[in-house]
PDB file of N, CA and C in Angstrom:
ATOM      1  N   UNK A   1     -31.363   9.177 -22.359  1.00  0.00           N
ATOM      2  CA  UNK A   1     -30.534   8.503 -21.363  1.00  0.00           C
ATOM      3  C   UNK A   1     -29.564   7.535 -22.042  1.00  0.00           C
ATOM      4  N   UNK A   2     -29.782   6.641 -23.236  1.00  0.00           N
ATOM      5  CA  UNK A   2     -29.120   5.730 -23.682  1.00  0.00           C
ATOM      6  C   UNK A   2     -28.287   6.622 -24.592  1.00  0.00           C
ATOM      7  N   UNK A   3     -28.084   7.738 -25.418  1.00  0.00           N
ATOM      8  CA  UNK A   3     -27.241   8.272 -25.560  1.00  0.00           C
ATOM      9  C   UNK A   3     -26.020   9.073 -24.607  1.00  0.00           C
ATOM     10  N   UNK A   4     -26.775   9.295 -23.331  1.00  0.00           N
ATOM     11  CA  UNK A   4     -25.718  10.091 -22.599  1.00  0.00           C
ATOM     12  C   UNK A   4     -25.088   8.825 -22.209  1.00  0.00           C
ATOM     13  N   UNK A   5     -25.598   7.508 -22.049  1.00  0.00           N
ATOM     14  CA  UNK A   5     -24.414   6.171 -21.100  1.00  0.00           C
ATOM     15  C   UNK A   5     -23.332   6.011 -22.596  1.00  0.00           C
ATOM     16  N   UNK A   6     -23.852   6.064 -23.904  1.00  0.00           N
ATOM     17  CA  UNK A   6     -22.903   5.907 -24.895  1.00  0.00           C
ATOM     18  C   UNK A   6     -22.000   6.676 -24.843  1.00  0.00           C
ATOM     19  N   UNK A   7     -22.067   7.955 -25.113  1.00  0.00           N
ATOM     20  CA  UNK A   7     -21.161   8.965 -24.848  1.00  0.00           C
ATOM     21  C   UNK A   7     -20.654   8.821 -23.879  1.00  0.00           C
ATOM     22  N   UNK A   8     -20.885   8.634 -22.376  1.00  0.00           N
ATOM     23  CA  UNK A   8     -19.777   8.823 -21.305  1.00  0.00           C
ATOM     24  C   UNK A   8     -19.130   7.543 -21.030  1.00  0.00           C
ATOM     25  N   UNK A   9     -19.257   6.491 -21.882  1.00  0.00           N
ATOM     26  CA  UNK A   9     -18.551   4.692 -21.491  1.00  0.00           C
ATOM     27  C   UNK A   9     -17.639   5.179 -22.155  1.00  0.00           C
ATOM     28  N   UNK A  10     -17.405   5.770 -23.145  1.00  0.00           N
ATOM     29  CA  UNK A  10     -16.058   5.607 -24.202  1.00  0.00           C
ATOM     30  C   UNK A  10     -14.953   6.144 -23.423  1.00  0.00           C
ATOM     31  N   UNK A  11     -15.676   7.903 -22.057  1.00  0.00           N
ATOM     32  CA  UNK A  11     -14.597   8.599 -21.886  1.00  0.00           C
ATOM     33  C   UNK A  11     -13.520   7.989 -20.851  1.00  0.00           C
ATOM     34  N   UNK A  12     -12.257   8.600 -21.174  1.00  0.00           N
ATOM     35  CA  UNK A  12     -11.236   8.130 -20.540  1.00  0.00           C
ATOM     36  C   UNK A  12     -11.235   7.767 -18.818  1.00  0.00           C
ATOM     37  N   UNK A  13     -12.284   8.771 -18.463  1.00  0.00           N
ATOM     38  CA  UNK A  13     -12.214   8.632 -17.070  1.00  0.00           C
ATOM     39  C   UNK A  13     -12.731   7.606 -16.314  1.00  0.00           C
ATOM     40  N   UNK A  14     -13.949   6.813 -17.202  1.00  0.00           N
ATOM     41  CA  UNK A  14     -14.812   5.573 -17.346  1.00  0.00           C
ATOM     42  C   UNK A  14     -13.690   4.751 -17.577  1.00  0.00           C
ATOM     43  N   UNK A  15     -13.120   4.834 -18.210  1.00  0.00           N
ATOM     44  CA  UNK A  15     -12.478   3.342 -19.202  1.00  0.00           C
ATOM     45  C   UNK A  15     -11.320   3.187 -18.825  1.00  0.00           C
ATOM     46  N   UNK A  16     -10.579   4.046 -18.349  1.00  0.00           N
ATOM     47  CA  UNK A  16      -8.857   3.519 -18.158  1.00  0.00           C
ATOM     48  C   UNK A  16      -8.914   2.947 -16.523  1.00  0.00           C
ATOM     49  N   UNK A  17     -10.234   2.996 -15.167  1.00  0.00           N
ATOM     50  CA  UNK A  17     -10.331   2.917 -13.782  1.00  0.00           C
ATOM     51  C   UNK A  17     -10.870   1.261 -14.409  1.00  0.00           C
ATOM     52  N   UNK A  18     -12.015   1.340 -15.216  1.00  0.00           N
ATOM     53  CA  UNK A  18     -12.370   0.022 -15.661  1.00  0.00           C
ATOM     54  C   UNK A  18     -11.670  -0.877 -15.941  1.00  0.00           C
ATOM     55  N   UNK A  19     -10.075  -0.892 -16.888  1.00  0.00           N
ATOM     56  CA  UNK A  19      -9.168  -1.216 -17.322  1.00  0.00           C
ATOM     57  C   UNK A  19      -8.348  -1.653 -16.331  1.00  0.00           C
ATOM     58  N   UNK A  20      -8.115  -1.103 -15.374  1.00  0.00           N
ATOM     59  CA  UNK A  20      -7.447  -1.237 -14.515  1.00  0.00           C
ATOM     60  C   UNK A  20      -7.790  -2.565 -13.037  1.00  0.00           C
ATOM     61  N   UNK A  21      -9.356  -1.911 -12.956  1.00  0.00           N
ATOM     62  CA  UNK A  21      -9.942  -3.192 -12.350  1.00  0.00           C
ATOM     63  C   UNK A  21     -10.077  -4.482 -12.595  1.00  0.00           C
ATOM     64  N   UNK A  22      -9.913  -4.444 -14.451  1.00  0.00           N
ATOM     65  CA  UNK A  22     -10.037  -5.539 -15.143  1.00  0.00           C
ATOM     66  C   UNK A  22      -8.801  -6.500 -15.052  1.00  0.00           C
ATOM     67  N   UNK A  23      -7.568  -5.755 -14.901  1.00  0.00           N
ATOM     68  CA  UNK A  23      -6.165  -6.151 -15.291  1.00  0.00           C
ATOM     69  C   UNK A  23      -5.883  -6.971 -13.653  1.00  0.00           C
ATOM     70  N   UNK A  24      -6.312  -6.189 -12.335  1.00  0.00           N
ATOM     71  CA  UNK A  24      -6.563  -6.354 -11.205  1.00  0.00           C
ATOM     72  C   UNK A  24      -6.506  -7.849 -11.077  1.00  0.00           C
ATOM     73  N   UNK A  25      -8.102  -7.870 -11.346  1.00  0.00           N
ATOM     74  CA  UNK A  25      -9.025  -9.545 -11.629  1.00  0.00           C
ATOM     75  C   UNK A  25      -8.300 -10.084 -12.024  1.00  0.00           C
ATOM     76  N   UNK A  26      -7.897 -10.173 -13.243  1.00  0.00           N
ATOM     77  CA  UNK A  26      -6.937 -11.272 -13.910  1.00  0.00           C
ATOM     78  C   UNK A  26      -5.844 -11.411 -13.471  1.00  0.00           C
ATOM     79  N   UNK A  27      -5.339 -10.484 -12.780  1.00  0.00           N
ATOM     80  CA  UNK A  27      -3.785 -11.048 -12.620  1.00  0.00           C
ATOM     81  C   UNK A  27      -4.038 -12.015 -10.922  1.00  0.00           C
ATOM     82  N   UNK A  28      -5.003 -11.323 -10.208  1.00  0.00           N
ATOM     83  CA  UNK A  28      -5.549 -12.363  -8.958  1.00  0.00           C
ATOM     84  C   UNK A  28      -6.715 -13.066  -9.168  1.00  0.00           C
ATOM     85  N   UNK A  29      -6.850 -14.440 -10.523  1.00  0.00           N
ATOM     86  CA  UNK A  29      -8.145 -15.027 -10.460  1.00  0.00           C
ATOM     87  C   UNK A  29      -9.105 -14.918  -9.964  1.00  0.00           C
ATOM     88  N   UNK A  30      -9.557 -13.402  -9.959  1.00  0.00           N
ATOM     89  CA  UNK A  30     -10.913 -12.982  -9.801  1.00  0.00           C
ATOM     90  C   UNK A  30     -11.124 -12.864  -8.131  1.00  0.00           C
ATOM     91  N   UNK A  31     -10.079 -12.783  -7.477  1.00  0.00           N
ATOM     92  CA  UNK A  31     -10.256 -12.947  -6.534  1.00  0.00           C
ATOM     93  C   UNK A  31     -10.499 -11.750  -5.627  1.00  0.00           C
ATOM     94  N   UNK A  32     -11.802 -11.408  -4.887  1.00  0.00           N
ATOM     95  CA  UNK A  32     -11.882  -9.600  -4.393  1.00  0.00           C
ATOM     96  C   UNK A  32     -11.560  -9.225  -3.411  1.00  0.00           C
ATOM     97  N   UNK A  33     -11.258 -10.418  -2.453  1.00  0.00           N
ATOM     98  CA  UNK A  33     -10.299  -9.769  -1.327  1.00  0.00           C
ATOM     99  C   UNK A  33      -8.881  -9.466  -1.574  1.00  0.00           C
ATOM    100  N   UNK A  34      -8.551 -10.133  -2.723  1.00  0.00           N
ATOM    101  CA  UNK A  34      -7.221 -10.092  -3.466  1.00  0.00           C
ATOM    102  C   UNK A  34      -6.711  -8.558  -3.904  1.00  0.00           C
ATOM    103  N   UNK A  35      -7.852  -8.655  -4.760  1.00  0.00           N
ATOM    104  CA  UNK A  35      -8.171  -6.823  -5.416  1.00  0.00           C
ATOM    105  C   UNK A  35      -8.532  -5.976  -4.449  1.00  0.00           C
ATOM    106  N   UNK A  36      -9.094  -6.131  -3.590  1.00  0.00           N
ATOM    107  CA  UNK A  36      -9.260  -4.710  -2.080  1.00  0.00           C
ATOM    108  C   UNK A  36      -8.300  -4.628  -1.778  1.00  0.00           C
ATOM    109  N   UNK A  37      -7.161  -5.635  -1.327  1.00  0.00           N
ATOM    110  CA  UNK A  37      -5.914  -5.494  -0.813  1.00  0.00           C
ATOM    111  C   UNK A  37      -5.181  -4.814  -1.713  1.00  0.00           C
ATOM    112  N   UNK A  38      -4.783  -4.870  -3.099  1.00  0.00           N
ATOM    113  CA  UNK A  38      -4.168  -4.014  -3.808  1.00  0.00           C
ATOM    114  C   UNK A  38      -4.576  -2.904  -3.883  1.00  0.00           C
ATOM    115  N   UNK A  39      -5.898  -2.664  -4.051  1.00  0.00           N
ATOM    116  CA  UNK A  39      -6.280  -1.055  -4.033  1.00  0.00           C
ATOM    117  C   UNK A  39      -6.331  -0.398  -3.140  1.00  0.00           C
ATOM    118  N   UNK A  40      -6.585  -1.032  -1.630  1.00  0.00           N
ATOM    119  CA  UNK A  40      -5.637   0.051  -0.651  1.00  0.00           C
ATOM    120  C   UNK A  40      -4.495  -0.255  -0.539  1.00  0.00           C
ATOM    121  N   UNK A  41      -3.202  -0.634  -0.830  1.00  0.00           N
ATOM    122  CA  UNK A  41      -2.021  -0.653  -0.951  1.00  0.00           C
ATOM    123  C   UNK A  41      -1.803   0.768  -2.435  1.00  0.00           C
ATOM    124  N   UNK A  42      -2.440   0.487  -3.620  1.00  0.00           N
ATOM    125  CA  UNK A  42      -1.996   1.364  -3.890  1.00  0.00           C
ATOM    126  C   UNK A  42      -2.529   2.924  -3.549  1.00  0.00           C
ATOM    127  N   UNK A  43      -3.576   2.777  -3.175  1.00  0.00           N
ATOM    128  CA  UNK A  43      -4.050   4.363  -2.828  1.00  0.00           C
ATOM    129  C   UNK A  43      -3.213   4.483  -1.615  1.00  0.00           C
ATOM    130  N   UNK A  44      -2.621   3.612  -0.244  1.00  0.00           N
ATOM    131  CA  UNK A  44      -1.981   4.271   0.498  1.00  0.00           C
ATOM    132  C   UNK A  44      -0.470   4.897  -0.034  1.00  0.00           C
ATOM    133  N   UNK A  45       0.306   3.894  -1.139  1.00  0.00           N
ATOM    134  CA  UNK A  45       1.130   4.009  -1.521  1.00  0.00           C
ATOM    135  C   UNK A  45       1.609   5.387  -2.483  1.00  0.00           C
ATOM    136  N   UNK A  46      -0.136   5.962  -2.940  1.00  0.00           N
ATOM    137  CA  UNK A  46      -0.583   7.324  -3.606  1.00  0.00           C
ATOM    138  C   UNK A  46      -0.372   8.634  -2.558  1.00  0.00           C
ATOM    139  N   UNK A  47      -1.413   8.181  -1.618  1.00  0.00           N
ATOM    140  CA  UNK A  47      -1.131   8.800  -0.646  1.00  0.00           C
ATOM    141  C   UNK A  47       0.148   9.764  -0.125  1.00  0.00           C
ATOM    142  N   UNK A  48       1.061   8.384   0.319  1.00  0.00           N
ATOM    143  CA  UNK A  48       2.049   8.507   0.616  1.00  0.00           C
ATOM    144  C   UNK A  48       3.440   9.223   0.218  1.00  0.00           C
ATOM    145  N   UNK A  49       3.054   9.231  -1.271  1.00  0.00           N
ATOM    146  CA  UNK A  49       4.352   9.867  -2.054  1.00  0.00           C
ATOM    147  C   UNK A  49       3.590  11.496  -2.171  1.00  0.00           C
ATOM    148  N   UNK A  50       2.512  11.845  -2.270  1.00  0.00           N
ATOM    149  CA  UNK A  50       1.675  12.875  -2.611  1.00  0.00           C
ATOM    150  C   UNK A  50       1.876  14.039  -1.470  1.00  0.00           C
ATOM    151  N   UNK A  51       2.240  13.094  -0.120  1.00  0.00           N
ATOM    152  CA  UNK A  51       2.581  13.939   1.214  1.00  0.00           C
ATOM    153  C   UNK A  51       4.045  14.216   1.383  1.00  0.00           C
ATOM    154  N   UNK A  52       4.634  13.241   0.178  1.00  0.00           N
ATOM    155  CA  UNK A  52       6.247  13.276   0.150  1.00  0.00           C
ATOM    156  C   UNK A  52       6.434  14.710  -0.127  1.00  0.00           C
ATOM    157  N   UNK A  53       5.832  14.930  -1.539  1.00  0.00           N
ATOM    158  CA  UNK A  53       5.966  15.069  -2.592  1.00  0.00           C
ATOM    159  C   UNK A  53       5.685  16.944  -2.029  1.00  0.00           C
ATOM    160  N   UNK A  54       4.636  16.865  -1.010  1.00  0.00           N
ATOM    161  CA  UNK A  54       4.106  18.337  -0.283  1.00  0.00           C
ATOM    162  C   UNK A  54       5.065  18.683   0.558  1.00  0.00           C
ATOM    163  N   UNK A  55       5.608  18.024   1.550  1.00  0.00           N
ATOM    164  CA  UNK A  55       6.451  18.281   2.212  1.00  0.00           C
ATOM    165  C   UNK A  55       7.846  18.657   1.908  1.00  0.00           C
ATOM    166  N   UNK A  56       8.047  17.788   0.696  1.00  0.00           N
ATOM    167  CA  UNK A  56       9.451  18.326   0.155  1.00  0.00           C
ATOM    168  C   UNK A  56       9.224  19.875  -0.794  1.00  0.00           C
ATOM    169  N   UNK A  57       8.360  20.425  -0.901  1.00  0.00           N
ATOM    170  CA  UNK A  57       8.182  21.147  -1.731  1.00  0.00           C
ATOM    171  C   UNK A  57       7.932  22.558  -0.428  1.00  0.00           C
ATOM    172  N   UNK A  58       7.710  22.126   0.760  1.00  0.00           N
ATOM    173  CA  UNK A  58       7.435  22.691   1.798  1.00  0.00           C
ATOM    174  C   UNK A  58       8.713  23.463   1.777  1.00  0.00           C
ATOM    175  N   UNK A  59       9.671  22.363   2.523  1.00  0.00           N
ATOM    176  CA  UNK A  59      10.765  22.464   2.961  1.00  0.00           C
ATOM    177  C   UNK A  59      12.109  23.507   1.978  1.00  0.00           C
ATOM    178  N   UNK A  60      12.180  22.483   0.945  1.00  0.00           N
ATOM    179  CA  UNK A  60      12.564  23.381  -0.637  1.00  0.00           C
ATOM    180  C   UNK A  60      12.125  24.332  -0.792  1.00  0.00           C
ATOM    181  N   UNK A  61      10.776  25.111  -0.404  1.00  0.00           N
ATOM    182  CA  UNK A  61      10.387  26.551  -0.718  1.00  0.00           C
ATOM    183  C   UNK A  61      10.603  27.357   0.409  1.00  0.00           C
ATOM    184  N   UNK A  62      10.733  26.918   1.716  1.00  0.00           N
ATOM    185  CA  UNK A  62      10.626  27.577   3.039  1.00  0.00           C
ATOM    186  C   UNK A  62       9.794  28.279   3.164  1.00  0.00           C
ATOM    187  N   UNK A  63       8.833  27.679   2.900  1.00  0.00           N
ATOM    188  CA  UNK A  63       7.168  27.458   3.151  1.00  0.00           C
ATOM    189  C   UNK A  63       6.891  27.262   4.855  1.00  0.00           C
ATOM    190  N   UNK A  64       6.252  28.122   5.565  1.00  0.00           N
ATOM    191  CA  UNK A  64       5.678  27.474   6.518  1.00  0.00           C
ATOM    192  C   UNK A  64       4.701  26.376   6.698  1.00  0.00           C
ATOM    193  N   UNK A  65       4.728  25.632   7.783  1.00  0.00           N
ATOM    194  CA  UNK A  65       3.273  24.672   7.713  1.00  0.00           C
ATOM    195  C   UNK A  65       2.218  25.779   7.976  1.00  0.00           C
ATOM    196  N   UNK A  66       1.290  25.030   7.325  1.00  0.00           N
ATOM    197  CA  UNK A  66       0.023  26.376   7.779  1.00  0.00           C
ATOM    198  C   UNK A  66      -0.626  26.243   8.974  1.00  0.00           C
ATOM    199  N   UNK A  67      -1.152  26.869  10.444  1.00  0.00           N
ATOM    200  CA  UNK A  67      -1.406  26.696  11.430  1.00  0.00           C
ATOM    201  C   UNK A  67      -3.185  26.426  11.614  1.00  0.00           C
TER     202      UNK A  67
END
């Protein structure tokens, strides 16, 4: 077990979400209603371009919506 947590802390998928939470904290003195508010701002803001991003690709292909 203590080899598989070594091996999977290093990987990127662990460490750059960690990094990110970390950078979070510090830039709002630790503050976690501070940090909830940014992280749904940016996941809606993810969201949001991701449906752009489908729809224009819809439209540009003359793609139907699917029923």
């Amino acid at each position: 077990m203590k080899s598989l947590i070594e091996r999977q802390i290093y990987h990127p998928a662990v460490v750059l979400p960690m990094l990110s939470l970390m950078q979070m904290m510090v830039s709002t003195d630790f503050n976690l209603g501070q940090v909830g508010v940014l992280v749904a701002t940016n996941g809606a803001r993810a969201a949001l371009q991701r449906s752009r991003e489908l729809m224009c690709h819809m439209v540009c292909h003359g793609e139907e919506r699917p029923h």
